[in-house]
Protein backbone atom coordinates (compact mmCIF):
# COMPACT_ATOMS: atom_id res chain seq x y z
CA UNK A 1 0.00 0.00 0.00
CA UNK A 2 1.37 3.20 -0.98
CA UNK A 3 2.41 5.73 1.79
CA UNK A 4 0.20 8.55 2.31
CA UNK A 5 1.72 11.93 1.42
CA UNK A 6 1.78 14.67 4.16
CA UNK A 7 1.96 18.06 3.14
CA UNK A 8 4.81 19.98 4.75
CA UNK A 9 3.87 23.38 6.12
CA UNK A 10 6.20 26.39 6.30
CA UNK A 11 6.22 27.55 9.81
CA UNK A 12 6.46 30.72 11.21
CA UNK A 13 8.21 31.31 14.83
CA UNK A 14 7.78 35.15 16.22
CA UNK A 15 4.82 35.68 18.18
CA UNK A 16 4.87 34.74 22.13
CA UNK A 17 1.07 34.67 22.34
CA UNK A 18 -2.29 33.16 20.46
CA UNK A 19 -2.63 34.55 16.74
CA UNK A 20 -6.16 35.72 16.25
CA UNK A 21 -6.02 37.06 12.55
CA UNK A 22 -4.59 36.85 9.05
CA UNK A 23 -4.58 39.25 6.15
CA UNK A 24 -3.53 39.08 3.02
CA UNK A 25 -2.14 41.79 0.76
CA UNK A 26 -3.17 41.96 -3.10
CA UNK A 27 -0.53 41.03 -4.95
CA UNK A 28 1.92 44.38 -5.75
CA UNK A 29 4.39 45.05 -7.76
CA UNK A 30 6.82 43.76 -4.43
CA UNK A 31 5.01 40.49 -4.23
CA UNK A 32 2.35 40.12 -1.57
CA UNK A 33 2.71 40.25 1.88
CA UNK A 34 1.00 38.54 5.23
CA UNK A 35 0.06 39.95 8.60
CA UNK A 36 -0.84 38.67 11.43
CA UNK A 37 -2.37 39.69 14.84
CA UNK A 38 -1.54 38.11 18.30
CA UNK A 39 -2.58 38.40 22.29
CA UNK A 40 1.46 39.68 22.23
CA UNK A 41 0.16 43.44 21.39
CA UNK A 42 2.80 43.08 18.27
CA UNK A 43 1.35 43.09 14.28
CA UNK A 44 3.91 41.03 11.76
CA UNK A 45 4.86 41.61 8.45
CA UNK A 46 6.15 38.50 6.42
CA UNK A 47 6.44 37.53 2.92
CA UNK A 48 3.37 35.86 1.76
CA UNK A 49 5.29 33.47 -0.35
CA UNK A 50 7.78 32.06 1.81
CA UNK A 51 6.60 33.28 5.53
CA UNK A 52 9.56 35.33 5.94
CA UNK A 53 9.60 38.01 8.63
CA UNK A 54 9.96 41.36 7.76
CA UNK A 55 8.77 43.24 10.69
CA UNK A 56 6.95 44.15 13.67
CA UNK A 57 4.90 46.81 14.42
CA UNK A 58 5.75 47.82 18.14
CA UNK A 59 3.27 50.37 20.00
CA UNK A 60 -0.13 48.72 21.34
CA UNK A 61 -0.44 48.10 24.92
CA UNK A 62 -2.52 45.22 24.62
CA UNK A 63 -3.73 42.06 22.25
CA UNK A 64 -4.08 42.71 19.08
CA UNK A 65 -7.07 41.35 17.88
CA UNK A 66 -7.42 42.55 13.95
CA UNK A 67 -4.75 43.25 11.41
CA UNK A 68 -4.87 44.31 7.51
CA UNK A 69 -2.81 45.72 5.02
CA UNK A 70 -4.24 48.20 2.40
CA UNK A 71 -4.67 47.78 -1.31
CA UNK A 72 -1.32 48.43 -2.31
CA UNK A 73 0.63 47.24 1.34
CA UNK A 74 2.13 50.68 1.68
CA UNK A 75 -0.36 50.89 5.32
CA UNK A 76 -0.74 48.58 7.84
CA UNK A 77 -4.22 48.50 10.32
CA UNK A 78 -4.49 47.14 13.66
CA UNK A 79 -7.07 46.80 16.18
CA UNK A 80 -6.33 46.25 20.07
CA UNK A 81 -7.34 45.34 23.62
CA UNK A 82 -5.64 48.91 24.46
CA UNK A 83 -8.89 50.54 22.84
CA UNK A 84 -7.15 52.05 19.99
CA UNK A 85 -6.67 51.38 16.26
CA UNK A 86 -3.48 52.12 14.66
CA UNK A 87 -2.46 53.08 10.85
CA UNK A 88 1.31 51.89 10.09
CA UNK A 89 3.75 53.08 7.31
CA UNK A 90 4.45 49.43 6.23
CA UNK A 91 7.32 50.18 4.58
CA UNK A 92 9.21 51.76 7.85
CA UNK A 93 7.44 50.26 10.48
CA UNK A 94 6.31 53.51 11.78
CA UNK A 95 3.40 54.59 13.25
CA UNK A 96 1.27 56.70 11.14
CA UNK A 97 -2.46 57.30 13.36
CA UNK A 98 -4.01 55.92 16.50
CA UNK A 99 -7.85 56.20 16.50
CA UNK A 100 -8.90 56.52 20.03
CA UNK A 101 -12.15 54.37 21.13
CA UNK A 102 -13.59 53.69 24.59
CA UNK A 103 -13.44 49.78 24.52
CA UNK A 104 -11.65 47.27 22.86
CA UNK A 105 -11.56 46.97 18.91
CA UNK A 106 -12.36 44.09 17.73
CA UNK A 107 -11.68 44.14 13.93
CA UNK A 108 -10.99 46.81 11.11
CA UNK A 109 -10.39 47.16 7.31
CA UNK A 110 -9.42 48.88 4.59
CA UNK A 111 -12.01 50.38 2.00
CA UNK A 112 -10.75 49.29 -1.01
CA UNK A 113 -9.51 52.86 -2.41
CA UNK A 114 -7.79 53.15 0.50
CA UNK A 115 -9.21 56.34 1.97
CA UNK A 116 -11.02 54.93 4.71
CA UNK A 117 -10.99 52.67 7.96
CA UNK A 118 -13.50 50.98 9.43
CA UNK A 119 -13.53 49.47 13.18
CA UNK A 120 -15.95 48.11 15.68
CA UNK A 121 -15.46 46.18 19.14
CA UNK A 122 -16.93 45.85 22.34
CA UNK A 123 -18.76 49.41 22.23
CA UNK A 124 -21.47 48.01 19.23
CA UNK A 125 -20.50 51.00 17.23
CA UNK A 126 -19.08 50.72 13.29
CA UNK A 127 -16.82 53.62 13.01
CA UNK A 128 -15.55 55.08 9.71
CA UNK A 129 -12.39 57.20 9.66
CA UNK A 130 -11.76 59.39 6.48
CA UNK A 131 -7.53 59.08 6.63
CA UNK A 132 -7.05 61.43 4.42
CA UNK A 133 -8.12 63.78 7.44
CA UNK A 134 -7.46 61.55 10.08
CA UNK A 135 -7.95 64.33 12.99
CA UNK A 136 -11.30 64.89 11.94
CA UNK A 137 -14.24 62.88 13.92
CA UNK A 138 -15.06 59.14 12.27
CA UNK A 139 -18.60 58.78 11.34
CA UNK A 140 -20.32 56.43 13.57
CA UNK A 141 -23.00 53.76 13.16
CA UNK A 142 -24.11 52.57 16.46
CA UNK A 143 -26.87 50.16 16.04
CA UNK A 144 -25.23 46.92 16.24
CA UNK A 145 -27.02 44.91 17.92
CA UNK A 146 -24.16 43.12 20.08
CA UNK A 147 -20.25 43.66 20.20
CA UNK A 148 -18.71 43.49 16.34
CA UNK A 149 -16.44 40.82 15.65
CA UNK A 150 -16.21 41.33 12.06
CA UNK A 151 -16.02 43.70 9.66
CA UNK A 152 -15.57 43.77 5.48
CA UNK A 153 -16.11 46.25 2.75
CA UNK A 154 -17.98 45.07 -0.11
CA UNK A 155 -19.93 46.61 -3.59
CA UNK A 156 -17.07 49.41 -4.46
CA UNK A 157 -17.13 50.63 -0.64
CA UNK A 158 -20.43 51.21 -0.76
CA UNK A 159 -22.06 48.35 2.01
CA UNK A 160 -19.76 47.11 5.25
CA UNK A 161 -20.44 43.57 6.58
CA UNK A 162 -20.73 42.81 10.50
CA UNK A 163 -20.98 39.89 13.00
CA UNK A 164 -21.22 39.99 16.39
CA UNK A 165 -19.70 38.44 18.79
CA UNK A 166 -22.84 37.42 20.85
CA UNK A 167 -25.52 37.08 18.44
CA UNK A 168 -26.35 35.07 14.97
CA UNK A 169 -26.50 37.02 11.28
CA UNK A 170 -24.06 38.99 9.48
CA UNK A 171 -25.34 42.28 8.90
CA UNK A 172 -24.90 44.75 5.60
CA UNK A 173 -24.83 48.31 6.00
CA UNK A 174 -25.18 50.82 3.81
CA UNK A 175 -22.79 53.23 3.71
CA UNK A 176 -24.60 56.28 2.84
CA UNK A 177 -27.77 55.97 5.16
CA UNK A 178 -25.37 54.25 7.90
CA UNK A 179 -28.54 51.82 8.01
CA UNK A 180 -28.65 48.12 8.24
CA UNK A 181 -30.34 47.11 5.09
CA UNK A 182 -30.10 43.24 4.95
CA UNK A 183 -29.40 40.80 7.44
CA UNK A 184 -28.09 37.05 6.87
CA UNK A 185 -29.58 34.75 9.34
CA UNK A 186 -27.36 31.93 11.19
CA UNK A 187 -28.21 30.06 14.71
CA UNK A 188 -24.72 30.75 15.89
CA UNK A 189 -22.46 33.61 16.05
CA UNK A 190 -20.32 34.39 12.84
CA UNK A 191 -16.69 34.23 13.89
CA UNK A 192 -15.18 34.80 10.17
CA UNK A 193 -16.69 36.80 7.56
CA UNK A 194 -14.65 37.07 4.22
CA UNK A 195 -15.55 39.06 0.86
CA UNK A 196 -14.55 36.62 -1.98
CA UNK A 197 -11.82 38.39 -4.50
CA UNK A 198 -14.21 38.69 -7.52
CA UNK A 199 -16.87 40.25 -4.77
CA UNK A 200 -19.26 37.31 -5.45
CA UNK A 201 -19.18 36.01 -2.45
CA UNK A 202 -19.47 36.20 0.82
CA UNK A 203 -17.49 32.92 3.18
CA UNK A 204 -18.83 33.08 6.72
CA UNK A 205 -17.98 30.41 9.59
CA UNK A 206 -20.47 29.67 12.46
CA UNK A 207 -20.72 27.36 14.98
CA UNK A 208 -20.01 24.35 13.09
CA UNK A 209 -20.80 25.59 9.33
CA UNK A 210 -19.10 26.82 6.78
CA UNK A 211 -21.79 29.22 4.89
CA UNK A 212 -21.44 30.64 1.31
CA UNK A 213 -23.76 33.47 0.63
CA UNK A 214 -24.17 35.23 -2.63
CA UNK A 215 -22.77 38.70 -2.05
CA UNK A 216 -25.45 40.69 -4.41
CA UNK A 217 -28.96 38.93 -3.69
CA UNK A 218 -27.73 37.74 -0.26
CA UNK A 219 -29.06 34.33 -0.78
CA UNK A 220 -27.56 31.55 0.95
CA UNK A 221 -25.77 29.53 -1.77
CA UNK A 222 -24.23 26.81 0.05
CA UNK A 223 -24.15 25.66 3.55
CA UNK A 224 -21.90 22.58 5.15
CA UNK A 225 -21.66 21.10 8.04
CA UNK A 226 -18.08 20.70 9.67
CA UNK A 227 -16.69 18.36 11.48
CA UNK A 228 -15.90 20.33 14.79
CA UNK A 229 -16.94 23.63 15.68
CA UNK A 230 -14.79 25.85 13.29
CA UNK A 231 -13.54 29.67 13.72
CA UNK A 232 -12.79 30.86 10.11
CA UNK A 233 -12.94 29.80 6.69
CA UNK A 234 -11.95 31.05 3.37
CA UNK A 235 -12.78 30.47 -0.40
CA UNK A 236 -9.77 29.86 -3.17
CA UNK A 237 -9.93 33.00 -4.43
CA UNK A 238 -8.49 32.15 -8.20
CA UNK A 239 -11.04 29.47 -9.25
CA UNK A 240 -13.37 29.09 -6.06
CA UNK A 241 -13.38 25.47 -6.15
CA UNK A 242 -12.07 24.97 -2.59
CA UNK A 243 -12.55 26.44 0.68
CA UNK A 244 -10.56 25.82 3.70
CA UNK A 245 -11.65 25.97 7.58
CA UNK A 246 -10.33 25.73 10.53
CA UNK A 247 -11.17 25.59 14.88
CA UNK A 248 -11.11 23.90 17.43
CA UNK A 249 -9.88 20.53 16.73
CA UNK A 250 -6.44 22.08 15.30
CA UNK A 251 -6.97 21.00 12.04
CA UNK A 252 -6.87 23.06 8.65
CA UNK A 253 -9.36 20.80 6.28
CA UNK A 254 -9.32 21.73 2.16
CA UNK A 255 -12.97 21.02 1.12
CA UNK A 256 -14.39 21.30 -2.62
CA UNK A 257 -16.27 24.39 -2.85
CA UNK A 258 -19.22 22.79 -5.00
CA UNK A 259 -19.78 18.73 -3.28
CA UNK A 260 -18.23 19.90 0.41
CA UNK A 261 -16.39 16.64 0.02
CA UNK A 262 -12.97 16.47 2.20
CA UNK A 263 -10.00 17.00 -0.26
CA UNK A 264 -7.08 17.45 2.47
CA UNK A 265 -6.90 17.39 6.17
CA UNK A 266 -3.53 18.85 7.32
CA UNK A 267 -2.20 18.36 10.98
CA UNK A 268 0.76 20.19 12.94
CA UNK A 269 -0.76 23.28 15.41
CA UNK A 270 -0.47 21.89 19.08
CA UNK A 271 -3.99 24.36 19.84
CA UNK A 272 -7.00 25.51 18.05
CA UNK A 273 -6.87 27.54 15.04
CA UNK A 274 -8.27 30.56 15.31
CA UNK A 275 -7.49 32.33 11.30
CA UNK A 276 -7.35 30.61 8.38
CA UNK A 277 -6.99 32.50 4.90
CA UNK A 278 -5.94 31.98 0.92
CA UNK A 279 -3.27 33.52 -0.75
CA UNK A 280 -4.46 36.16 -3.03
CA UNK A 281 -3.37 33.25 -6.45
CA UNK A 282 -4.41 30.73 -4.62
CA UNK A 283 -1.13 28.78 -4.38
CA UNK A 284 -0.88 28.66 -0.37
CA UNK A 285 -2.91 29.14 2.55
CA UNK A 286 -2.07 30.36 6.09
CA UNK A 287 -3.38 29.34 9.55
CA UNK A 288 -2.70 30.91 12.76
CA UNK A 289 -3.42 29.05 16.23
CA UNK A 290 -3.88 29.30 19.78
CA UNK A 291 0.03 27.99 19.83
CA UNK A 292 1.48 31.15 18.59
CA UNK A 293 2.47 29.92 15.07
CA UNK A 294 1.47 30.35 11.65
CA UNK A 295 1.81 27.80 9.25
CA UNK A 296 1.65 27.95 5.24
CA UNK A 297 0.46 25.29 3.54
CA UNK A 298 0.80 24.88 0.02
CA UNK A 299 -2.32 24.13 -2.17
CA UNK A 300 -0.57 22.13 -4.77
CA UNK A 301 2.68 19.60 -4.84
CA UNK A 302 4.46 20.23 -2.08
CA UNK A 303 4.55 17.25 0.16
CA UNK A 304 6.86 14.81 1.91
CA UNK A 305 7.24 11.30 3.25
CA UNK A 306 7.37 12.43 6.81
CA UNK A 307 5.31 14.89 8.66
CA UNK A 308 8.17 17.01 10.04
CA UNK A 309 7.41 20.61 9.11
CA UNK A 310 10.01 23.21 7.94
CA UNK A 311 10.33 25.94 10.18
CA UNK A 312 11.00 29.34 8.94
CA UNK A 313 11.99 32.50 11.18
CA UNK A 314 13.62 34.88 8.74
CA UNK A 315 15.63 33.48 5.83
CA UNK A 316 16.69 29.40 6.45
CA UNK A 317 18.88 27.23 4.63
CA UNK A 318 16.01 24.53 4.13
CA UNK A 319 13.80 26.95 1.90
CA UNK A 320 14.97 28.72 -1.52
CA UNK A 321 14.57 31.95 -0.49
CA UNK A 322 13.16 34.55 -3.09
CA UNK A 323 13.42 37.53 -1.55
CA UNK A 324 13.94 40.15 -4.03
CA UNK A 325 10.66 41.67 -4.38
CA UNK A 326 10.60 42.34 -0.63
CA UNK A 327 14.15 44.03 -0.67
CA UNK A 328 12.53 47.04 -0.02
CA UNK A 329 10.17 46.48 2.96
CA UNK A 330 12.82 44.72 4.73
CA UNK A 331 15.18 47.53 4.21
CA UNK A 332 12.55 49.86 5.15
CA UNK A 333 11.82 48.27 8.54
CA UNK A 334 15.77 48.63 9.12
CA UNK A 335 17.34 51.59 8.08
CA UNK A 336 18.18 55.34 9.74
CA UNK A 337 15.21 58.12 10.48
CA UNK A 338 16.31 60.12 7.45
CA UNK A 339 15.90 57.20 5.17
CA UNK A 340 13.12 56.74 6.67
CA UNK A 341 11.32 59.74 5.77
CA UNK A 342 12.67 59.58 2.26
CA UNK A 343 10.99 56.28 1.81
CA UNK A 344 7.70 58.19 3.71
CA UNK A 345 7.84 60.47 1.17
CA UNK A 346 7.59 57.94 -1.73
CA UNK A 347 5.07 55.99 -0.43
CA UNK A 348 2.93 58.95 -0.81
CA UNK A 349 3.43 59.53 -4.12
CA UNK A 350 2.99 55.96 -5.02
C-alpha cells in the first residue's frame, strides 16, 4: 500500500502569544505580503510566499485582535485590547495614526480605495475614519445589535459587513444611510466573515458551518456542516473550487467548494486555530493558532514522506529563499530616520 503523502507546512516562529487574525495583501508590484495579529500586542509583516519576517509593528499596549494591510501594502491597520486602532507606514514600520475608542476593537479594514478605515469592538459602534483627514471625527453607526467581531467592505465601498460576537446574522450596511439594510440569518455567532476576491461572495464560519452566501442577492448559496466547531474559513480565491476551515480541533481541512467533500486534512498546530486565509493566487494558505504559530500550507505539490514541518523565522537554509521583491520592505523596517522619511515620502506619491 502506498504511503500517504503529508503536506509539509512552512512555519512561522515570532509571536509569544495566540494569533487571532490573518490578512492578506493583493498582490503588488513587491510580491504580496502577510500579517498577522496576536494576544502579544505586536502586528507582523512577512512575505506571503515564503513566511519570511519582515517586521513588527511595536506600540499597542494590549492584544491585538485585527490586522490588515491596504490595497497596495504601503499601510498597515491594527485593532487592540488597548482601545485604539493604529495606521502603520508598512514600509518603515512607523506609526502613522491611533484612532482613540472607549473599549476594545475588535476588527478593522481597509475600504478598497484606501481612503477609509472601518472598526468596531466591544462598544457596538461601526466607526468610519476618512484618513485622508485623520484628525477629523469618524462617522459612527451605532446600532449593532451586540459587540462586532467582524467587519468587510464590499460593492465598491459602498455596504460594510458585521458579526457579532454574541448574536447570529451577518449584517450589511449601507454606507450612505449608515442603516442596516439586509441581514443574513445563522443560529450561531459568525466568527469569520470574508468578501470573496471577484466580490461574489461572501465565506462566513459559524458554529459548526461553513456558509457561502451570494454577495449581491444575499441568498444563501451553500451551507456545510463541519466536522468540529470551526472559527474561520476562506474560499480559493483564483477558481473558487475549494474552501478551507479551521477551529477547534487544530486541524486546517481543504474542502471542494461545489460537493463539500474532504479533499485534504492537514495536521501540525499543538492548539485551536483561530485564522485561516488563501493567498491572493491561490497557491498557499495560512493558519494561525492558539500555539502562537502560523503555518503555510501549500495548495498544490508540495509534500513529503514524513510529517516534520520546515520551520521558517527569517531566511533558512532549508527553503529557496526569493526575496527580491521584498528588498525594499525589509530595508525599510531597518534603516536610519532620514531614510526613513525619504521612503515616507515615496510611499505617498505611489
Amino acid at each position: 500500500m502506498e504511503k500517504k503523502k503529508v503536506a509539509v507546512p512552512l512555519v512561522c516562529h515570532g509571536h509569544s502569544r495566540p494569533v487571532v487574525d490573518l490578512f492578506y495583501s493583493p498582490v503588488t508590484p513587491d510580491g504580496f505580503f502577510l500579517i498577522s495579529a496576536s494576544k502579544d500586542s505586536s502586528p507582523m509583516l512577512r512575505n506571503g510566499e515564503t513566511g519570511d519576517w519582515i517586521g513588527t509593528f511595536e506600540g499597542h499596549k494590549g492584544a491585538v485582535w485585527s490586522c490588515c494591510l491596504d490595497t497596495n501594502a504601503l499601510r498597515a491597520a491594527s485593532g487592540s485590547a488597548d482601545f485604539t486602532a493604529k495606521i502603520w507606514d508598512a514600509l518603515t514600520g512607523d506609526e502613522l495614526h491611533s484612532f482613540e475608542h472607549k473599549h476594545i476593537v475588535r476588527a478593522c479594514a481597509f475600504s478598497e480605495d484606501t481612503h477609509l478605515l472601518v472598526t468596531g469592538g466591544i462598544e457596538k459602534v461601526l466607526r468610519i475614519f476618512d484618513l485622508n483627514r485623520p484628525d477629523a471625527a469618524p462617522r459612527e453607526f451605532d446600532y449593532s445589535p451586540g459587540s462586532v467581531r467582524t467587519v468587510a467592505w464590499l460593492h465598491g465601498d459602498q455596504t460594510i459587513l458585521s458579526s457579532c460576537t454574541d448574536i447570529g446574522g451577518v449584517r450589511l450596511w449601507d454606507v450612505r444611510s449608515g442603516k442596516i439594510v439586509q441581514t443574513l440569518e445563522t443560529k450561531s455567532p459568525v466568527t469569520s466573515a470574508e468578501v470573496s476576491q471577484d466580490g461574489r461572495y461572501i465565506t462566513t464560519a459559524d458554529g459548526s458551518s461553513v456558509k457561502f452566501w451570494d454577495a449581491n442577492h444575499y441568498g444563501l448559496v451553500r451551507s456545510y456542516d463541519m466536522p468540529c466547531t470551526v472559527e474561520s474559513a476562506s474560499l480559493e480565491p483564483k477558481v473558487g473550487n475549494k474552501f478551507i476551515a479551521g477551529g477547534e480541533d487544530m486541524w486546517i481541512r481543504l474542502f471542494d467548494f461545489h460537493t463539500g467533500e474532504e479533499i485534504a486534512c492537514n495536521k501540525g498546530h499543538h492548539g485551536p486555530v483561530h485564522c485561516v486565509r488563501f493567498s491572493p493566487g491561490g497557491e498557499s494558505y495560512a493558519s494561525g493558532s492558539e500555539d502562537g504559530t502560523i503555518r503555510i500550507w501549500q495548495t498544490g505539490p508540495l509534500t513529503h514522506d514524513d510529517g516534520e514541518a520546515i520551520p521558517t523565522n527569517g531566511a533558512s537554509g532549508k527553503l529557496k529563499v526569493t526575496v527580491d521583491e521584498v528588498t525594499r520592505k525589509i530595508e525599510g523596517f531597518q534603516v536610519s530616520k532620514d531614510k526613513k522619511a525619504e521612503e515616507k515620502e515615496e510611499s505617498t506619491d505611489v
